[in-house]
N, C-alpha and C. Protein backbone atom coordinates (compact mmCIF):
# COMPACT_ATOMS: atom_id res chain seq x y z
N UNK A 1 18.50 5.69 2.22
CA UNK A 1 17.32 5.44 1.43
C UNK A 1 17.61 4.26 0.50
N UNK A 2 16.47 3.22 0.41
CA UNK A 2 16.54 2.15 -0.45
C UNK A 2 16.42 2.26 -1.62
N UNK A 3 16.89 1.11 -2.34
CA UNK A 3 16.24 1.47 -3.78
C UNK A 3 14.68 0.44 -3.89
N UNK A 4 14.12 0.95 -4.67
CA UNK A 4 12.40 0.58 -4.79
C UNK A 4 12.28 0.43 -6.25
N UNK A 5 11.19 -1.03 -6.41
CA UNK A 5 11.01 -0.83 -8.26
C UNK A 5 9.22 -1.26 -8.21
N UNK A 6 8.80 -0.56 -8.93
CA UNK A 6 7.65 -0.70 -9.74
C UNK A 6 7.01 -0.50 -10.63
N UNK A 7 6.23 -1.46 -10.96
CA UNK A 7 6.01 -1.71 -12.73
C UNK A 7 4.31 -1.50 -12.44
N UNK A 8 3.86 -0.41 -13.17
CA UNK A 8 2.12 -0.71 -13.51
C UNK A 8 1.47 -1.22 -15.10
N UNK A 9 0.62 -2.14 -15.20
CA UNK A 9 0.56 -2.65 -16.45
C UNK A 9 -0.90 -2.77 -16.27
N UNK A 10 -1.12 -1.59 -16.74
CA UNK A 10 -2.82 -1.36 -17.16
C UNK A 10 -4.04 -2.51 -18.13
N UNK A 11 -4.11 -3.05 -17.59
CA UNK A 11 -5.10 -4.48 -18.40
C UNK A 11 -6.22 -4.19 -18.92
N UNK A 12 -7.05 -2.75 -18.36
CA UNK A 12 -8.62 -2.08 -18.94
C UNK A 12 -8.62 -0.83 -18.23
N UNK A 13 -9.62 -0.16 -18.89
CA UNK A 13 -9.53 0.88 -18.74
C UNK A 13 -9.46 1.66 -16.81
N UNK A 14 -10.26 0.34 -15.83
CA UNK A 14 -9.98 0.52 -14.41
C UNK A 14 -9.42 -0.44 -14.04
N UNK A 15 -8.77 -1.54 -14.32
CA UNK A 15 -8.03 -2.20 -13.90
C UNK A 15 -6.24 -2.66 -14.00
N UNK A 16 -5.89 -2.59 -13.01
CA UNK A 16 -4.04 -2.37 -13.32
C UNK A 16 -3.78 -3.77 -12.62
N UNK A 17 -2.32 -4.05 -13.10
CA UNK A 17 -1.69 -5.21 -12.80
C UNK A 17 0.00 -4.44 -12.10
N UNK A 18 -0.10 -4.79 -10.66
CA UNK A 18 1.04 -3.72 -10.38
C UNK A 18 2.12 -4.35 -9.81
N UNK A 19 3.31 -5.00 -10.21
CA UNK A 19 4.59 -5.55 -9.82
C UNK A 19 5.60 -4.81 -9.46
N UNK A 20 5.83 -5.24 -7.92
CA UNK A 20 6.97 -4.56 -6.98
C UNK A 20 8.02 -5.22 -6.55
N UNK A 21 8.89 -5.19 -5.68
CA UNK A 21 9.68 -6.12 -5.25
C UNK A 21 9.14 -7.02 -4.09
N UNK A 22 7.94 -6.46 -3.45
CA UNK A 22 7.07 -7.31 -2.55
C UNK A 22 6.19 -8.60 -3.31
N UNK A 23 6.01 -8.44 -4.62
CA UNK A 23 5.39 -9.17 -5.06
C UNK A 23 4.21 -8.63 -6.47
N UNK A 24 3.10 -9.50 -6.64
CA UNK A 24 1.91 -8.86 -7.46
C UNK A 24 1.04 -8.74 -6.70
N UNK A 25 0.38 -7.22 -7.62
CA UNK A 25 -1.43 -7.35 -6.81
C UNK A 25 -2.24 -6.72 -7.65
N UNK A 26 -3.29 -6.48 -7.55
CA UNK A 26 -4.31 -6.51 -8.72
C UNK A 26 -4.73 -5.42 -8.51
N UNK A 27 -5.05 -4.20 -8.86
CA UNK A 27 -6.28 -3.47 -8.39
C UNK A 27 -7.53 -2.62 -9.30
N UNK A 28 -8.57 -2.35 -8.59
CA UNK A 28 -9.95 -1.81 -9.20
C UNK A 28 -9.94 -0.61 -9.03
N UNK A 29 -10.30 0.39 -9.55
CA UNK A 29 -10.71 2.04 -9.38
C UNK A 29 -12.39 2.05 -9.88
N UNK A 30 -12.66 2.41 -8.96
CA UNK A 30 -14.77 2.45 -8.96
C UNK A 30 -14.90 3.81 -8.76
N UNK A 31 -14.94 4.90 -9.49
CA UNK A 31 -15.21 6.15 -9.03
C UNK A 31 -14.04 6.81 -8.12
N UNK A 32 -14.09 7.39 -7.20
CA UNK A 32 -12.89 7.74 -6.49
C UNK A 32 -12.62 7.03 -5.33
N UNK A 33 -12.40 5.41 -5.57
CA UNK A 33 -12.24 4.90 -4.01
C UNK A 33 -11.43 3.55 -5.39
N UNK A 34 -10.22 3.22 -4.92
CA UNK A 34 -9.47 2.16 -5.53
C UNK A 34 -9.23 0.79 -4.13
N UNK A 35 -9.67 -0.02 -4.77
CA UNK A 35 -9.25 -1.75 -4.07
C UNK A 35 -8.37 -2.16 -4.35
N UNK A 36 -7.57 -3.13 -3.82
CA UNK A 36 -6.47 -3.61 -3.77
C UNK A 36 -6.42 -5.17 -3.57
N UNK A 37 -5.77 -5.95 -4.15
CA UNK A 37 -6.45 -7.66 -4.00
C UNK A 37 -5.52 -8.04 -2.96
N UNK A 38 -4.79 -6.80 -2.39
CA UNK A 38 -3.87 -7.03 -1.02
C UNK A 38 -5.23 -6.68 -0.02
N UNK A 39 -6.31 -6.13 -0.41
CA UNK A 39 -7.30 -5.55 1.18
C UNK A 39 -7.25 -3.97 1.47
N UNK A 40 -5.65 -3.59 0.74
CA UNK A 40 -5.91 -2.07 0.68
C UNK A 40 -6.56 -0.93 0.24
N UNK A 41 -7.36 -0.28 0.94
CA UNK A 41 -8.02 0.45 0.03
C UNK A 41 -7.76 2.25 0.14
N UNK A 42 -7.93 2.91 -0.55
CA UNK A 42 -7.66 4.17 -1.20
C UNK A 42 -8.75 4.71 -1.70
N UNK A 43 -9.17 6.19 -1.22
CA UNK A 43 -10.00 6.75 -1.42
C UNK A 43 -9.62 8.38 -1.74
N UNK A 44 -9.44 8.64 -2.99
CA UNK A 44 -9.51 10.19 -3.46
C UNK A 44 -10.56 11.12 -2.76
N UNK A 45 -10.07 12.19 -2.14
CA UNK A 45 -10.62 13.27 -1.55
C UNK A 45 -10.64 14.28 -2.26
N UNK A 46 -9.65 14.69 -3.03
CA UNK A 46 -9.73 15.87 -3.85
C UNK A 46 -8.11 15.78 -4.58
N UNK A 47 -7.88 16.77 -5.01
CA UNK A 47 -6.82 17.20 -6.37
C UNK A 47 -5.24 16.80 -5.43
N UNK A 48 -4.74 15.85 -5.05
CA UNK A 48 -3.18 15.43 -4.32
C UNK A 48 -3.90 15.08 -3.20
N UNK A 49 -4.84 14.60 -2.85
CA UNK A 49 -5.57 14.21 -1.49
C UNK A 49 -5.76 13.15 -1.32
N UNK A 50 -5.68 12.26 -0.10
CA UNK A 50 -6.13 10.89 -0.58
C UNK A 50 -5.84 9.80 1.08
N UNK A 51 -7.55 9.18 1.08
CA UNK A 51 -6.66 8.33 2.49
C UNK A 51 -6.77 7.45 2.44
N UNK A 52 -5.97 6.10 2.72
CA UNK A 52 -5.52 4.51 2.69
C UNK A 52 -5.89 3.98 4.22
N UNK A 53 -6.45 3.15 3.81
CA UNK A 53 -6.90 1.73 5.05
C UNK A 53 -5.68 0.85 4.76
């Protein structure tokens, strides 16, 4: 197992600034479906639930 680092740096109340070792990316939370300025998106289903494009 690798080692992994990431940093989240909350800019407003739905928007985060999230630095990894891949790089930066931006993302939005609109209700229960989060964007990604990588194209990824994430959608909350319920309480630990959740599915990614």
């Amino acid at each position: 197992m690798g080692l992994s680092f990431r940093k989240t740096i909350n800019l407003g109340k739905k928007t985060r600034l999230n630095v990894s070792k891949s790089g930066v990316s931006a993302s939005r939370k609109i209700g229960p479906v989060t964007v990604n300025s990588r194209g990824r998106i994430t959608i909350r289903l319920g309480k630990g639930l959740s599915w990614r494009q």
